[in-house]
C-alpha atoms as a PDB file:
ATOM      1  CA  UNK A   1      90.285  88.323 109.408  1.00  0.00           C
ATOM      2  CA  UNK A   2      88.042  90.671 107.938  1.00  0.00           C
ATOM      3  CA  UNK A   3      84.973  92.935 108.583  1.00  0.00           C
ATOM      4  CA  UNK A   4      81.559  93.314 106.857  1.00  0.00           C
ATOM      5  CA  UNK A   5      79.461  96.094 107.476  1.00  0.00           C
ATOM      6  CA  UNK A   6      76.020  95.549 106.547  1.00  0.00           C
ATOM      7  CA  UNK A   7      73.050  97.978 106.225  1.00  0.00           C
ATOM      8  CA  UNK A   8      69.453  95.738 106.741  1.00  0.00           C
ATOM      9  CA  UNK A   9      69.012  96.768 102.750  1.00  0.00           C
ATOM     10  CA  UNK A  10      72.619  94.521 102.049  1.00  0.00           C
ATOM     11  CA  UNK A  11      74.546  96.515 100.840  1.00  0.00           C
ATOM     12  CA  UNK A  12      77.751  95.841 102.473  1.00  0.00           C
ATOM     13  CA  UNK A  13      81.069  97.832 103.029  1.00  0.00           C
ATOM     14  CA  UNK A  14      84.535  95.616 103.598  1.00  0.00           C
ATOM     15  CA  UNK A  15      87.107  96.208 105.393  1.00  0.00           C
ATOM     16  CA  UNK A  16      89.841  94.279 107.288  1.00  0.00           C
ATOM     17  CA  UNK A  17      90.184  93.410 110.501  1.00  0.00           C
ATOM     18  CA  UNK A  18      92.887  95.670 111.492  1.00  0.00           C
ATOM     19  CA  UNK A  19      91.119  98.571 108.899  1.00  0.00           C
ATOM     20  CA  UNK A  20      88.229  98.801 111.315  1.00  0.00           C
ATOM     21  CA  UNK A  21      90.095  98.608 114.627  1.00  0.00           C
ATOM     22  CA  UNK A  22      92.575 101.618 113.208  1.00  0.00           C
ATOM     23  CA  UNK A  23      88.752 103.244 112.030  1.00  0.00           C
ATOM     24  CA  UNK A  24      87.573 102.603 115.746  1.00  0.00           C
ATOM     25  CA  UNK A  25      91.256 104.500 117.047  1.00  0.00           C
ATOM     26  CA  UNK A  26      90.725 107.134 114.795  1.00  0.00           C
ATOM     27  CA  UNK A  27      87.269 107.616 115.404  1.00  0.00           C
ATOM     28  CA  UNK A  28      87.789 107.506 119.104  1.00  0.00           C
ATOM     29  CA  UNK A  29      90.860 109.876 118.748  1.00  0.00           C
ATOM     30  CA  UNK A  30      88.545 112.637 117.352  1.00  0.00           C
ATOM     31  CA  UNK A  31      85.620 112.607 119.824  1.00  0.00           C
ATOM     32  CA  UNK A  32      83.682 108.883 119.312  1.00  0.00           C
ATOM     33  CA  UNK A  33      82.727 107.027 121.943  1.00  0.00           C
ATOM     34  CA  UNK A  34      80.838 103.592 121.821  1.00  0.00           C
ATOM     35  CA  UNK A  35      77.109 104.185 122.810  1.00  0.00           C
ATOM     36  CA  UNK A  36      76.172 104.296 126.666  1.00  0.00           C
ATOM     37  CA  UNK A  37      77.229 101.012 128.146  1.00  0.00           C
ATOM     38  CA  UNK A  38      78.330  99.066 125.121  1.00  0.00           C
ATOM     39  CA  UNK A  39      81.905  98.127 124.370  1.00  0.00           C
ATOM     40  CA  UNK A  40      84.171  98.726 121.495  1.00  0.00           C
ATOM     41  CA  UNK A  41      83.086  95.813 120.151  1.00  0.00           C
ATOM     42  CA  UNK A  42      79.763  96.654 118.872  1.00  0.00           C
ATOM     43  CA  UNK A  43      78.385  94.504 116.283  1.00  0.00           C
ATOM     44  CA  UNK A  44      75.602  96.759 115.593  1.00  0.00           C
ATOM     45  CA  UNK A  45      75.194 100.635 115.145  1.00  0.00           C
ATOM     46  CA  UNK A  46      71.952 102.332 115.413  1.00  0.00           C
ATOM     47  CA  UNK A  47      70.993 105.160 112.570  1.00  0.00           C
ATOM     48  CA  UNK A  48      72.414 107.753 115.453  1.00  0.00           C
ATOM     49  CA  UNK A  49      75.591 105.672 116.183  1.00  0.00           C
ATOM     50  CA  UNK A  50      76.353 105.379 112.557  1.00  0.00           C
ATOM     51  CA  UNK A  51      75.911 109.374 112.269  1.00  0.00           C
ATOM     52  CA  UNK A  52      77.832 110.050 115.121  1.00  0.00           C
ATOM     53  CA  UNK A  53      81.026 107.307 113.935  1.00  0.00           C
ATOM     54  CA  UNK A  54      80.805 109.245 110.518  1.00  0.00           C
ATOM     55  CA  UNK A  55      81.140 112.604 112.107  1.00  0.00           C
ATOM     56  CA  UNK A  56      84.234 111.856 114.065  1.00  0.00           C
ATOM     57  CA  UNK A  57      86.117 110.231 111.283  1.00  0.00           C
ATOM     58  CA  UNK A  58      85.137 113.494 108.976  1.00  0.00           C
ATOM     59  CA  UNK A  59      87.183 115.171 111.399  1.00  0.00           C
ATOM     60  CA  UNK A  60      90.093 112.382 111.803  1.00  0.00           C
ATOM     61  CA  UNK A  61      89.958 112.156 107.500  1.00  0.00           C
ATOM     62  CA  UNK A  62      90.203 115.679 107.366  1.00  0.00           C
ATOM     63  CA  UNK A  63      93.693 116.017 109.547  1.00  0.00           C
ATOM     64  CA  UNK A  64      95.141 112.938 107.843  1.00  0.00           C
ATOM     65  CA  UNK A  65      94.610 114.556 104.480  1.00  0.00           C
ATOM     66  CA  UNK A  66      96.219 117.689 105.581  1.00  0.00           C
ATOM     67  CA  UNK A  67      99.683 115.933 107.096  1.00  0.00           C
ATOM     68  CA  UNK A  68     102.974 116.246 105.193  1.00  0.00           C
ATOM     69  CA  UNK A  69     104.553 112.963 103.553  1.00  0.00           C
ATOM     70  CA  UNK A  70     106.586 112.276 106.111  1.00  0.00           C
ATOM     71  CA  UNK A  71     109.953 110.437 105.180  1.00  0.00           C
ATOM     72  CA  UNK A  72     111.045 107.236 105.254  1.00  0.00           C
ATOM     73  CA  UNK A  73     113.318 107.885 109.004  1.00  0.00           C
ATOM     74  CA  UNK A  74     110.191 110.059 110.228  1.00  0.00           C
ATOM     75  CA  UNK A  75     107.952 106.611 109.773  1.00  0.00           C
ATOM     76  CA  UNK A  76     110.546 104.531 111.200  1.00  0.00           C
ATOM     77  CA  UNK A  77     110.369 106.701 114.419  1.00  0.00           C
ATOM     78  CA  UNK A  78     106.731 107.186 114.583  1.00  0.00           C
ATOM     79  CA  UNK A  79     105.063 105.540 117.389  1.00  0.00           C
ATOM     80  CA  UNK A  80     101.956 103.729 116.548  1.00  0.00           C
ATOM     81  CA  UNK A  81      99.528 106.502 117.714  1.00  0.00           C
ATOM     82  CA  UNK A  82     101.457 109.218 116.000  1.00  0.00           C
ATOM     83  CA  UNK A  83     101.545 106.879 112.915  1.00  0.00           C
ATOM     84  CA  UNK A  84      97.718 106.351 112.837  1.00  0.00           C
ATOM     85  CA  UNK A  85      96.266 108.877 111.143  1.00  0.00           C
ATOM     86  CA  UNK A  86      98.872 108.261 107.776  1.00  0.00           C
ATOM     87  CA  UNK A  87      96.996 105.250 107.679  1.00  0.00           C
ATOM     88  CA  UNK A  88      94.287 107.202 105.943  1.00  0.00           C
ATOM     89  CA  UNK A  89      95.928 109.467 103.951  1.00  0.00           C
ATOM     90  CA  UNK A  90      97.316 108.979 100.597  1.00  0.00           C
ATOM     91  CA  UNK A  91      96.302 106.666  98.517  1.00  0.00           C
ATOM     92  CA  UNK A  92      93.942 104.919 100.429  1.00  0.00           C
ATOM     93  CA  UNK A  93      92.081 108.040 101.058  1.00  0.00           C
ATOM     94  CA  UNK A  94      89.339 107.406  98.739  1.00  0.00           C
ATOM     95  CA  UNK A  95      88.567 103.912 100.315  1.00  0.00           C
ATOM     96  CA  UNK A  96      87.897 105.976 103.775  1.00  0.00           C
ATOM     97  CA  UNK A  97      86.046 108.505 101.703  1.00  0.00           C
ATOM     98  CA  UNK A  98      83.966 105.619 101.034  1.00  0.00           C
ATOM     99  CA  UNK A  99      83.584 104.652 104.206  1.00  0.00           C
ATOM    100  CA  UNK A 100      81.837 107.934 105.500  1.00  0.00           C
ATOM    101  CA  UNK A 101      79.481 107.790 103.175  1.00  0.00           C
ATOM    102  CA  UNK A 102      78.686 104.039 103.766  1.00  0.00           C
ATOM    103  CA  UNK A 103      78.124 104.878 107.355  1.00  0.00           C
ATOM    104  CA  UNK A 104      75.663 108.504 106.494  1.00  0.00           C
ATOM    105  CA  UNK A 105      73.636 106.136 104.828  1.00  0.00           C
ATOM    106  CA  UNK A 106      72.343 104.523 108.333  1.00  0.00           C
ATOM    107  CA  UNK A 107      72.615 101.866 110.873  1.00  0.00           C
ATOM    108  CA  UNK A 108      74.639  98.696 109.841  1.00  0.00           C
ATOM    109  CA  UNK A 109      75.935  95.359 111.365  1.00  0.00           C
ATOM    110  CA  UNK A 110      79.467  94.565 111.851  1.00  0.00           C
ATOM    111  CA  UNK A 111      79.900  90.902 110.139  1.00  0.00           C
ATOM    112  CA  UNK A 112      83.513  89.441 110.910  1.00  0.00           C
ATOM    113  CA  UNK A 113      84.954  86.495 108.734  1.00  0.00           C
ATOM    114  CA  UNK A 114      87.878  85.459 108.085  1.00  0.00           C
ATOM    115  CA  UNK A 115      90.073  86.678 105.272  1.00  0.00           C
ATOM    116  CA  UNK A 116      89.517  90.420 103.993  1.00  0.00           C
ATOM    117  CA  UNK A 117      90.819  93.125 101.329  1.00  0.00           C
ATOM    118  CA  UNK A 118      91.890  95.882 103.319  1.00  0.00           C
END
């Protein structure tokens, strides 16, 4: 599966499925919460939402970037919370980097489909 975001200009921001759930932990995980009486599962975000998503994952980007490599027996005992935020380090950094600014640019629709890039 996979995820388009969409601002109402088009331009669009792809992710997979599992990218923007681990986005959604992460953001939650540093302070997000969905708007007032909506779910996780929000298939739109206001100009305000958007701001506020971007926000928290600034501050979940900026710990991930900041963690040690850990090695390969540290991984393999990593639960999957602990894991989550080397999901966004390294060299998939930039891609989240991306992200961020995708989302400062304004409200968006979440599009899902089914196959994705990551």
């Amino acid at each position: 599966m996979s995820v388009e975001l969409v601002h109402p200009n088009g331009d669009a921001f792809d992710l997979s499925d599992l990218g923007w759930r681990a986005v959604l932990r992460l953001a939650r995980r540093h302070g997000w919460e969905p708007g007032a009486g909506r779910a996780e599962e929000m298939t739109s975000f206001s100009r305000e939402e958007a701001e506020d998503l971007a926000r928290a994952l600034d501050r979940g980007l900026a710990e991930a970037w900041t963690l040690p490599k850990p090695t390969e027996r540290e991984i393999e005992e990593m639960s999957e919370d602990e894991a989550l935020p080397y999901v966004f380090s390294g060299r998939t950094a930039n891609h989240w980097r991306h992200l961020v600014a995708f989302l400062r640019r304004g409200g968006f629709r979440v599009d899902q489909g089914e196959s994705g890039n990551g």
